[in-house]
Each structure stands twice: as C-alpha cells, then as structure tokens.
C-alpha atoms as a PDB file:
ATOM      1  CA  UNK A   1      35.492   0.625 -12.966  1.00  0.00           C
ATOM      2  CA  UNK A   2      36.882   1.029  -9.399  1.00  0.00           C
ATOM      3  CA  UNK A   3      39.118  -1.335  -7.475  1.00  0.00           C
ATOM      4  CA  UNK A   4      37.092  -2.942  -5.441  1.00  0.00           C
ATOM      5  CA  UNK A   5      40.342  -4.657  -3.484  1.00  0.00           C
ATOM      6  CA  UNK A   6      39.415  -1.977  -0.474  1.00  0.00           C
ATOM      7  CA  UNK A   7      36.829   0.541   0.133  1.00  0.00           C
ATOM      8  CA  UNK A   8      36.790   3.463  -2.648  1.00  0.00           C
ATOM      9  CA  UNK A   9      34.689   5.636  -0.877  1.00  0.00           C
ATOM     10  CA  UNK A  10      33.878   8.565  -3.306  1.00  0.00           C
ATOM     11  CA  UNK A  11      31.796  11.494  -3.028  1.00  0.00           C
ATOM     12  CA  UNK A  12      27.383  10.680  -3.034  1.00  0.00           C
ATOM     13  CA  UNK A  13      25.204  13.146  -4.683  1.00  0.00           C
ATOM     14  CA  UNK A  14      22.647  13.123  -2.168  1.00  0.00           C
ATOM     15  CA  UNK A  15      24.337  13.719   0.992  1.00  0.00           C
ATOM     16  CA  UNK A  16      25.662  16.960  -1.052  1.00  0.00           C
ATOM     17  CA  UNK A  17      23.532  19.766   1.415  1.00  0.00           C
ATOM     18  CA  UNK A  18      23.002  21.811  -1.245  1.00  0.00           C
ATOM     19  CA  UNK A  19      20.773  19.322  -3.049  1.00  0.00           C
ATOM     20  CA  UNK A  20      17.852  20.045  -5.294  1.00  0.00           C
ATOM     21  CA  UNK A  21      14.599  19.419  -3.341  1.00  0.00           C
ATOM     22  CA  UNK A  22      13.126  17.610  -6.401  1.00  0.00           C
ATOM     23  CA  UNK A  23      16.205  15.681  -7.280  1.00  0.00           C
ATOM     24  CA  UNK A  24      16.526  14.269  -3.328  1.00  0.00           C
ATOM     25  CA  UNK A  25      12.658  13.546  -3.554  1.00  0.00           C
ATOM     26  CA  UNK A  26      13.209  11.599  -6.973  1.00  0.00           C
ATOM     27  CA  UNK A  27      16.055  10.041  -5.280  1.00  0.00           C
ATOM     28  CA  UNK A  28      14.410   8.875  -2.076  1.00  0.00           C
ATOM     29  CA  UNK A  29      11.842   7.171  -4.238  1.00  0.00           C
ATOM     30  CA  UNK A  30      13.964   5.203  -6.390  1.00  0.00           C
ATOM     31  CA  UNK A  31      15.920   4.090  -3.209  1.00  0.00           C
ATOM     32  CA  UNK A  32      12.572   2.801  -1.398  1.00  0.00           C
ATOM     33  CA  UNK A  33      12.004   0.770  -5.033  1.00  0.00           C
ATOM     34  CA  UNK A  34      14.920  -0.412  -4.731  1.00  0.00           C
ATOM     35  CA  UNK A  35      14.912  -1.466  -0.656  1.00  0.00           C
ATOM     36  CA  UNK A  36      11.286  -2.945  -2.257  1.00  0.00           C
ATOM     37  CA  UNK A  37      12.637  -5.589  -4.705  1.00  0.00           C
ATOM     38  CA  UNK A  38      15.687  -6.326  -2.703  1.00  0.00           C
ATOM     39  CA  UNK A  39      13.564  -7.626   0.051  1.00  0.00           C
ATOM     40  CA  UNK A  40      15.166  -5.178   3.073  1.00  0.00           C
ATOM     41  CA  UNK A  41      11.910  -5.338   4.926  1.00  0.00           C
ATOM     42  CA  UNK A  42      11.558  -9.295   5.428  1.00  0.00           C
ATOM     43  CA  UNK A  43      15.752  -9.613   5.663  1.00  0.00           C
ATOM     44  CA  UNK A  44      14.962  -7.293   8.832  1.00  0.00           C
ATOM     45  CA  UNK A  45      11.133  -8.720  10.106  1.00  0.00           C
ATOM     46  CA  UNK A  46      12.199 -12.256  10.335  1.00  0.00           C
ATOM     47  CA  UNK A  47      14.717 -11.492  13.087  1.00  0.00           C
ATOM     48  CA  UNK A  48      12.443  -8.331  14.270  1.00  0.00           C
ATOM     49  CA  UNK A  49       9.145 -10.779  15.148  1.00  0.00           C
ATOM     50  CA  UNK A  50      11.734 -13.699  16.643  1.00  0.00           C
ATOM     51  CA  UNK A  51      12.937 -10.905  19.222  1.00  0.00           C
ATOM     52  CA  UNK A  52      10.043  -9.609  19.621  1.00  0.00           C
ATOM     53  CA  UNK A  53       8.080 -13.042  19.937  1.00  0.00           C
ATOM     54  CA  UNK A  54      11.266 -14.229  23.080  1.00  0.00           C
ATOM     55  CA  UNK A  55      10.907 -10.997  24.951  1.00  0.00           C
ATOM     56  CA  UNK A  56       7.016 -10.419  25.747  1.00  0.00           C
ATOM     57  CA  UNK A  57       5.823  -7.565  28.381  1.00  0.00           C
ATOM     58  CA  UNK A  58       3.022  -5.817  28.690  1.00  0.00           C
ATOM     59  CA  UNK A  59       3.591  -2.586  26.707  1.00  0.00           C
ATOM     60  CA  UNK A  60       4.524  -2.506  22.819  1.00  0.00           C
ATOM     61  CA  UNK A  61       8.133  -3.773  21.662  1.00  0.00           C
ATOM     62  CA  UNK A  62      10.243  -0.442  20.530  1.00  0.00           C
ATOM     63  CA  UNK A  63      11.928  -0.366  17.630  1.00  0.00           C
ATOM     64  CA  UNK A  64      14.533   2.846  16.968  1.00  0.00           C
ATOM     65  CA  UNK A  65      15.721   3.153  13.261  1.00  0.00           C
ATOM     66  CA  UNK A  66      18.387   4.874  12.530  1.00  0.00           C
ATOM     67  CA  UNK A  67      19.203   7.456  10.054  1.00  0.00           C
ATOM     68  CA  UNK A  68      16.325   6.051   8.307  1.00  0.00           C
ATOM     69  CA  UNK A  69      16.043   7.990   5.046  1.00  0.00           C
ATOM     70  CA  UNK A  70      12.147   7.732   3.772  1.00  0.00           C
ATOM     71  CA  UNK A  71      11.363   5.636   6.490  1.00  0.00           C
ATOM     72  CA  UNK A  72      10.267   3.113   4.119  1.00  0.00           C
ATOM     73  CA  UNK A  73      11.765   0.009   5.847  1.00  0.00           C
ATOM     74  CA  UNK A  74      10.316   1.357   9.492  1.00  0.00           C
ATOM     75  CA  UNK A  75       6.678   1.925   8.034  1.00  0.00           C
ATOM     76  CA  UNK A  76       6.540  -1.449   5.818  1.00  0.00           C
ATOM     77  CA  UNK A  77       8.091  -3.368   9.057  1.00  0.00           C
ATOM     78  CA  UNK A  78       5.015  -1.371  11.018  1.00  0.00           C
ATOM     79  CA  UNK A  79       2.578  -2.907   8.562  1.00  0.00           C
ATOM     80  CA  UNK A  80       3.990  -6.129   8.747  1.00  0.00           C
ATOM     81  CA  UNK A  81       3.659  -6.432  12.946  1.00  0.00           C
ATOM     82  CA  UNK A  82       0.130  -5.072  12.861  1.00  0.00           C
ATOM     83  CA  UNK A  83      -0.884  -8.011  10.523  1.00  0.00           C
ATOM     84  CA  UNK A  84       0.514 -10.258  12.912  1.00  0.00           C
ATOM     85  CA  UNK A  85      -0.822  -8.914  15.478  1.00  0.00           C
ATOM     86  CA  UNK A  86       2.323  -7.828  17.055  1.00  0.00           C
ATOM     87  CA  UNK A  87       2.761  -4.720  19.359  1.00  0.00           C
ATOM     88  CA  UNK A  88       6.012  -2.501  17.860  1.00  0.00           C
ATOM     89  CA  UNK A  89       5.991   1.123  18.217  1.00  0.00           C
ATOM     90  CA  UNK A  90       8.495   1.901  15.875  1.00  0.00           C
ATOM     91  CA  UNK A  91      10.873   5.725  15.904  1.00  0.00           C
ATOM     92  CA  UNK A  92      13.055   7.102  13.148  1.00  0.00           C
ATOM     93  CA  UNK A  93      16.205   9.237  13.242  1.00  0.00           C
ATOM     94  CA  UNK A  94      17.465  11.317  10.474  1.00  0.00           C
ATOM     95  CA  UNK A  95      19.553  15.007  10.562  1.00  0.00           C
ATOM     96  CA  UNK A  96      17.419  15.679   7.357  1.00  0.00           C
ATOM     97  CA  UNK A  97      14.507  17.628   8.078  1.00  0.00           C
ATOM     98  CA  UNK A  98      13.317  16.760   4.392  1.00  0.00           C
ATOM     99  CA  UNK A  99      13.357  13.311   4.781  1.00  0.00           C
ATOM    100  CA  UNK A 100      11.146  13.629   7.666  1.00  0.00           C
ATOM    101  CA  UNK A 101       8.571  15.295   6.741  1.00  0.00           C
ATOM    102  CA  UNK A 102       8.184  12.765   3.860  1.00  0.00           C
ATOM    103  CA  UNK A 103       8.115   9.834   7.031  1.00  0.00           C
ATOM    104  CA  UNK A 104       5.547  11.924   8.462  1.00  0.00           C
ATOM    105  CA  UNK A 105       3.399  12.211   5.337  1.00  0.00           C
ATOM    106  CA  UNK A 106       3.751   8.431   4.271  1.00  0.00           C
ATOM    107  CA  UNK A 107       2.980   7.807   8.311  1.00  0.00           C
ATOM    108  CA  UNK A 108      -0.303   9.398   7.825  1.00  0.00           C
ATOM    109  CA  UNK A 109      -1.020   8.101   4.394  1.00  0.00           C
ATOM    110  CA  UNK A 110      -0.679   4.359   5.987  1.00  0.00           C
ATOM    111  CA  UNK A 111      -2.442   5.396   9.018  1.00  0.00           C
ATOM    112  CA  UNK A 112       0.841   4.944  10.959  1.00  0.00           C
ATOM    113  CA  UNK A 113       2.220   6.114  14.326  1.00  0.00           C
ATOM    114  CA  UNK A 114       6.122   6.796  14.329  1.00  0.00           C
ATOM    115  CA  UNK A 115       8.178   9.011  16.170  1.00  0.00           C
ATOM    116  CA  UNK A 116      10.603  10.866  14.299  1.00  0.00           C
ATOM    117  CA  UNK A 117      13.889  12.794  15.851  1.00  0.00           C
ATOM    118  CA  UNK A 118      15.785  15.277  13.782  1.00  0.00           C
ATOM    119  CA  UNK A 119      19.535  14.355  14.894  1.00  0.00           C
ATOM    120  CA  UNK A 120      22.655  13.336  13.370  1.00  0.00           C
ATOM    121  CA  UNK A 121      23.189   9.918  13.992  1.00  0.00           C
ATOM    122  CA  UNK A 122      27.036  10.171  14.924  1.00  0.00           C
ATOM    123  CA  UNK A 123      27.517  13.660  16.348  1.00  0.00           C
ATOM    124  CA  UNK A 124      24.271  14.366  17.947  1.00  0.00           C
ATOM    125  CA  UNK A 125      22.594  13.809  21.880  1.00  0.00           C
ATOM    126  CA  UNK A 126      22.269   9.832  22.722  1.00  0.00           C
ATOM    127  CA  UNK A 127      19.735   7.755  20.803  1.00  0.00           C
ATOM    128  CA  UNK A 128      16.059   7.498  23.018  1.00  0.00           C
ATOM    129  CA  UNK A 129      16.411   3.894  24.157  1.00  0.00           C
ATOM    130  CA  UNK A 130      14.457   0.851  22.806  1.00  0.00           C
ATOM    131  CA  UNK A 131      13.824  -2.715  22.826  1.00  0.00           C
ATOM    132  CA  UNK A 132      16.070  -2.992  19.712  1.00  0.00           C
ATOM    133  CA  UNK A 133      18.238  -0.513  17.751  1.00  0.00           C
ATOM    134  CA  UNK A 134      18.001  -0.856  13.557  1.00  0.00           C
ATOM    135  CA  UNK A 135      19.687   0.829  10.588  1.00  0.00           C
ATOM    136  CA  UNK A 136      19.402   0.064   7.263  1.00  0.00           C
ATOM    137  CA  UNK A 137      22.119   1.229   4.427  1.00  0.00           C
ATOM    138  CA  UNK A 138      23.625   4.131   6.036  1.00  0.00           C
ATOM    139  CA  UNK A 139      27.009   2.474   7.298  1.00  0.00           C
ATOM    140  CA  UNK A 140      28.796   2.382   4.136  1.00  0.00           C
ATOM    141  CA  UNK A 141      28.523   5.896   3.933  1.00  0.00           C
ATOM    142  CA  UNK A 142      30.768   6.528   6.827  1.00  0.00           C
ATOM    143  CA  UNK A 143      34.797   6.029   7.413  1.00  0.00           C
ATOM    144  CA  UNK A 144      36.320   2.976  10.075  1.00  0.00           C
ATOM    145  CA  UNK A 145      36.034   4.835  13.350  1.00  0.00           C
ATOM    146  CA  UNK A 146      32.510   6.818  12.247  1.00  0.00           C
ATOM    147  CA  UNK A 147      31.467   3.061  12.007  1.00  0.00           C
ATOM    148  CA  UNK A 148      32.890   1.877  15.802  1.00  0.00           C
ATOM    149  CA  UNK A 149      30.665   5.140  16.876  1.00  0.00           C
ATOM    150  CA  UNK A 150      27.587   4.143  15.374  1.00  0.00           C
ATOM    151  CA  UNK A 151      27.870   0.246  16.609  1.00  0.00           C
ATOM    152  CA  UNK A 152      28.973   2.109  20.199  1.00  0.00           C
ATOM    153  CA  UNK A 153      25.986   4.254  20.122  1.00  0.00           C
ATOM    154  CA  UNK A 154      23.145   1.880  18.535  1.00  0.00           C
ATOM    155  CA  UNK A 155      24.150  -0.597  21.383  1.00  0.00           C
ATOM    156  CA  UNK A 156      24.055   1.775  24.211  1.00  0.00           C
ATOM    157  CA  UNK A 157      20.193   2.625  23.139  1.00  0.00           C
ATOM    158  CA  UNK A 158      19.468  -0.764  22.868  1.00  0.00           C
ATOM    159  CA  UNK A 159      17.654  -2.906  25.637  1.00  0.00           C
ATOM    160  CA  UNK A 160      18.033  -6.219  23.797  1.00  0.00           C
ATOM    161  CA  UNK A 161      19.710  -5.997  20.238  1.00  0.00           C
ATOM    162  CA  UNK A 162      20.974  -4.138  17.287  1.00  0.00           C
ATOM    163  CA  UNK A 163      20.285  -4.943  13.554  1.00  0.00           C
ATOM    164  CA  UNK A 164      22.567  -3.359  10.898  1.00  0.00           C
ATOM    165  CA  UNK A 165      21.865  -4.132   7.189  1.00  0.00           C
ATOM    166  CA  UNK A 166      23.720  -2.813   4.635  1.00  0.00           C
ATOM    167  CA  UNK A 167      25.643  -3.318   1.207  1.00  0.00           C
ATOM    168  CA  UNK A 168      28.613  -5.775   1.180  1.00  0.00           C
ATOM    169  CA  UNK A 169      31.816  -4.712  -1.464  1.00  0.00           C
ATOM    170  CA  UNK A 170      32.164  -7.220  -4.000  1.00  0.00           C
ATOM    171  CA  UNK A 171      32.038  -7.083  -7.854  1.00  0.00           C
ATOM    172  CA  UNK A 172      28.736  -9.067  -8.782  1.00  0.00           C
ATOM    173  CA  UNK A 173      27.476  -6.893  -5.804  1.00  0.00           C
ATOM    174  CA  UNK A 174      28.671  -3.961  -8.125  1.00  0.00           C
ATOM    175  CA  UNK A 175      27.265  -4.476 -10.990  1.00  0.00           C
ATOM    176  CA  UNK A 176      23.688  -6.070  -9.821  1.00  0.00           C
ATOM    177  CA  UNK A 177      23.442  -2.711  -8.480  1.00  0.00           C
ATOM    178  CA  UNK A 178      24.475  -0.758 -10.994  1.00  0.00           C
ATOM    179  CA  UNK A 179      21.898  -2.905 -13.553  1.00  0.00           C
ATOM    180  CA  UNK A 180      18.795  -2.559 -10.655  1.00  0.00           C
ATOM    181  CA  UNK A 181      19.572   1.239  -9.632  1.00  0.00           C
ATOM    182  CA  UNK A 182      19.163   1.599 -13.764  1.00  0.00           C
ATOM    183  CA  UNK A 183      15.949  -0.522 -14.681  1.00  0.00           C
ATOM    184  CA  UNK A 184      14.408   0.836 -11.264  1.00  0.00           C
ATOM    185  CA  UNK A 185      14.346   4.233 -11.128  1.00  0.00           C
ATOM    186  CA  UNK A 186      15.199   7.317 -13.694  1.00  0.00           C
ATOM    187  CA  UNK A 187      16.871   9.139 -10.575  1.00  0.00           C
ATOM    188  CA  UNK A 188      20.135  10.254 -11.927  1.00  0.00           C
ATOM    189  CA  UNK A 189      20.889  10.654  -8.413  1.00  0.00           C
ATOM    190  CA  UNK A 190      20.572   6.899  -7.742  1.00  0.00           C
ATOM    191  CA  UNK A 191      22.499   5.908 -11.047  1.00  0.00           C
ATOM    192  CA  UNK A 192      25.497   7.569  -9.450  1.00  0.00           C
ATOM    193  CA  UNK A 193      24.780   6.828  -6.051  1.00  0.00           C
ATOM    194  CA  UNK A 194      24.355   2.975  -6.139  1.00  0.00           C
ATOM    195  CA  UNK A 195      27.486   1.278  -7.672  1.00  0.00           C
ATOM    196  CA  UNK A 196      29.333   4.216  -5.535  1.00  0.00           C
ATOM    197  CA  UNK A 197      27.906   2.674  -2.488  1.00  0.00           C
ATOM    198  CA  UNK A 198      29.029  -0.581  -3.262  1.00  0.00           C
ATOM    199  CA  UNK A 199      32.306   0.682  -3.829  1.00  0.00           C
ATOM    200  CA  UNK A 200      32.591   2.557  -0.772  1.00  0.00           C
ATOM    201  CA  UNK A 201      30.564  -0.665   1.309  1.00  0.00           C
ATOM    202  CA  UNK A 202      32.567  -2.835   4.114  1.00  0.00           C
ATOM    203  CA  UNK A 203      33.240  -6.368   3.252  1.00  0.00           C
ATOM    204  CA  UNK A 204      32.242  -8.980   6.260  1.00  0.00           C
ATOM    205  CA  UNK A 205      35.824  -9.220   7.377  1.00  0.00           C
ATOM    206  CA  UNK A 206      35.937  -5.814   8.004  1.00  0.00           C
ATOM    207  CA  UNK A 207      32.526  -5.383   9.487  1.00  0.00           C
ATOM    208  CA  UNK A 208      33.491  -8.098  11.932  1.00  0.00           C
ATOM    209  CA  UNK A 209      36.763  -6.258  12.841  1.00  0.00           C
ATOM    210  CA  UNK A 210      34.804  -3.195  13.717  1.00  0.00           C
ATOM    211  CA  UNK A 211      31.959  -4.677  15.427  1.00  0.00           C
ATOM    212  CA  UNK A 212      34.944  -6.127  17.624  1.00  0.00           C
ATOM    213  CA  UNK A 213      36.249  -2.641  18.252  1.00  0.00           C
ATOM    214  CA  UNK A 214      33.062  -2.013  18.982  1.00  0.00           C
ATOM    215  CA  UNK A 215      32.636  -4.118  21.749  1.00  0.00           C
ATOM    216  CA  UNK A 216      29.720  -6.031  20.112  1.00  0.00           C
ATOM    217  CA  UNK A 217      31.242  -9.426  21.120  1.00  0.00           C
ATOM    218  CA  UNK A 218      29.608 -12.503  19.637  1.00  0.00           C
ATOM    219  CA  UNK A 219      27.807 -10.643  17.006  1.00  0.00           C
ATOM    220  CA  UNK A 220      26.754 -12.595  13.853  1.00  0.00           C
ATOM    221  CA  UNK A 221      26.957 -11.171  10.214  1.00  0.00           C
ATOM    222  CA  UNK A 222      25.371 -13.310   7.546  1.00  0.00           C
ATOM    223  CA  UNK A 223      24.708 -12.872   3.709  1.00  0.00           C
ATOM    224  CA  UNK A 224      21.517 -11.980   2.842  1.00  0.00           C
ATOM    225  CA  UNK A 225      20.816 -11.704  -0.518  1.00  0.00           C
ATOM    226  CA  UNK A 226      20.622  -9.681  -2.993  1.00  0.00           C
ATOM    227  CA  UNK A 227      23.865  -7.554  -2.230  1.00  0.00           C
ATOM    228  CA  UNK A 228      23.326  -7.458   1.527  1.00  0.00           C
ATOM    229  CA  UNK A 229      25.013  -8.313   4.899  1.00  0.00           C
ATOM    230  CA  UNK A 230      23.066  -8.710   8.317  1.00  0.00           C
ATOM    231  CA  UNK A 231      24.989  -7.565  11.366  1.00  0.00           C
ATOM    232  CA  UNK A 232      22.939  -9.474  14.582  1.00  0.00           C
ATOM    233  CA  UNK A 233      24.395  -8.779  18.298  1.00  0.00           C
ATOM    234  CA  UNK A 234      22.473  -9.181  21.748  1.00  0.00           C
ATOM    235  CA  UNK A 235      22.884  -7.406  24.562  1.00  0.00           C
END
C-alpha cells in the first residue's frame, strides 16, 4: 500500500501513448461508470445552472471542458441544461485524437452539439474563451507547477469562473476507489489506474496553496463526496 503522507505519483497505464486501442476504449468506459455512480455530473450542474441562472444574455452560456476524456461529464451536463431549458453550448479539449472521436460519436448518438479541439491542455495555443472554464479528474495527473499552469490558463479563458473537480488523497478515498474501480468495470486498465490516482491526487491544503500561486484569490474548495474536491473561483 503506498504512503499516502504526500503525493506518490506513479506511472498510469492509459496515458502510456503506446496504448492498445481496445484496452483505452475499455478503459474510457469503465471511467464514465465510474464518473456515473460517483455523481460528477450533478457535483458540477448545481454550480453550472447557479452561474448560468446570475449571468443571463441573449446568446447561449459557454461552457469549455478541459482535457475532457469521453466527454461524458460535458454531454450528460448538455442533457441536463436542455431539460431545464437552459441555453449552454458546451466545447471539449483533449490532445487525444481517440478520445475525440468517441465525444463526437456519443455527441451524435444523444443528438448533441459540442465543439471539440485537439490540444494539449498545458503546452498547447490558449484555450477559446467561455462563460466558464471546467475540468474534471485530470489535475492529479500532473506535477505542482503543471497544476499553477492549468489554474493560470483555465482562468485566462474564462469570462466568469472556473470549476475543477477532481480526486482528493486520503486513505478511505483509497480504498473506496480501489473497491468501485473493481465492482465497476473489468478494465484492467482502471484497476491499476484508480487507487494510483488517489495516490498521486492533491489534498485541499495543497490545492489551496496552488490555486494561490495561481492567482485564483478567494477561490473556494469544498468536499464533495464520494472521493472528490470542488475547486470554485470567480473572475
């Protein structure tokens, strides 16, 4: 079992390039199961439809998510403001060409608009500016200053506010993933994968010390629950 004391940041079988297609594909599945019956879509809606719902004008609310994977969360949170009859024209990011041509699929499966950019969320051009910034599960994969860049970045695209969710470090955090990643999905990708993550995940402390570094100065990070942190800031 790792020391979860500090980050322990080892080595994830899916950002290996050389993946198999099949395995990724397995893998990406098992992780939107997972984002399902962890609740990632309402922890994000809730403060999506208050922003939206305090800063009306006439065209449709943007939402930019970043390195978004599947595009799970984006498309589900697309669903969501259509039923309540909420304008958001949601766009994706990933640098995996893979993973967005399965966003595009699902897109056109749910009868879904998104825009999707092909970039690499800390080393390629700026982020297309939006109404509000998102990303979902992606910091914990990166070191202390990739992290500042990110925060930097998502805030500079952002009109009105950023939204980071991801896994917080602790050891019933650890092993509640390490039980779900197992009962919900075969992926042997994701078995490795998940209690890794956790491993390698910020705790709040440190999330607020780099959101300070940042320059994101009165942002809020709450628990959200199962396993989760919520990183709020306004422009």
């Amino acid at each position: 079992m790792p020391n979860l004391s500090k980050r322990n940041r080892l080595p994830e079988w899916m950002d290996q390039p050389d993946i198999d297609p099949a395995l990724h594909l397995h893998a990406l599945q098992g992780l939107a199961r997972l984002n399902y019956f962890s609740n990632s879509v309402n922890l994000l809606w809730k403060p999506l439809r208050k922003l939206a719902q305090a800063n009306p004008h006439s065209g449709d609310f943007s939402v930019l998510d970043v390195a978004t994977g599947s595009g799970d969360i984006p498309l589900a949170l697309n669903q969501k403001a259509r039923k309540a009859g909420i304008n958001m024209n949601f766009s994706v990011t990933d640098k995996s060409s893979f993973a967005l041509n399965l966003v595009k699929e699902k897109a056109l499966q749910k009868n879904s608009q998104v825009q999707c950019f092909e970039t690499d969320a800390l080393h390629g051009p700026d982020f297309p500016v939006h109404d509000v910034v998102i990303c979902s599960l992606f910091m914990h994969h990166l070191d202390d200053d990739e992290a500042i860049s990110l925060m930097k970045r998502m805030a500079k695209a952002a009109k009105i506010a950023i939204l980071i969710n991801d896994l917080e470090r602790s050891w019933l955090n650890w092993n509640m993933v390490w039980i779900a990643s197992h009962l919900l999905t075969t992926s042997p990708v994701v078995h490795m994968d998940g209690p890794r993550s956790v491993a390698g995940a910020f705790n709040q402390a440190e999330v607020a010390k780099l959101a300070k570094q940042a320059g994101l100065l009165g942002a809020t990070i709450e628990t959200r629950w199962p396993c989760r942190f919520l990183l709020s800031w306004n422009k």
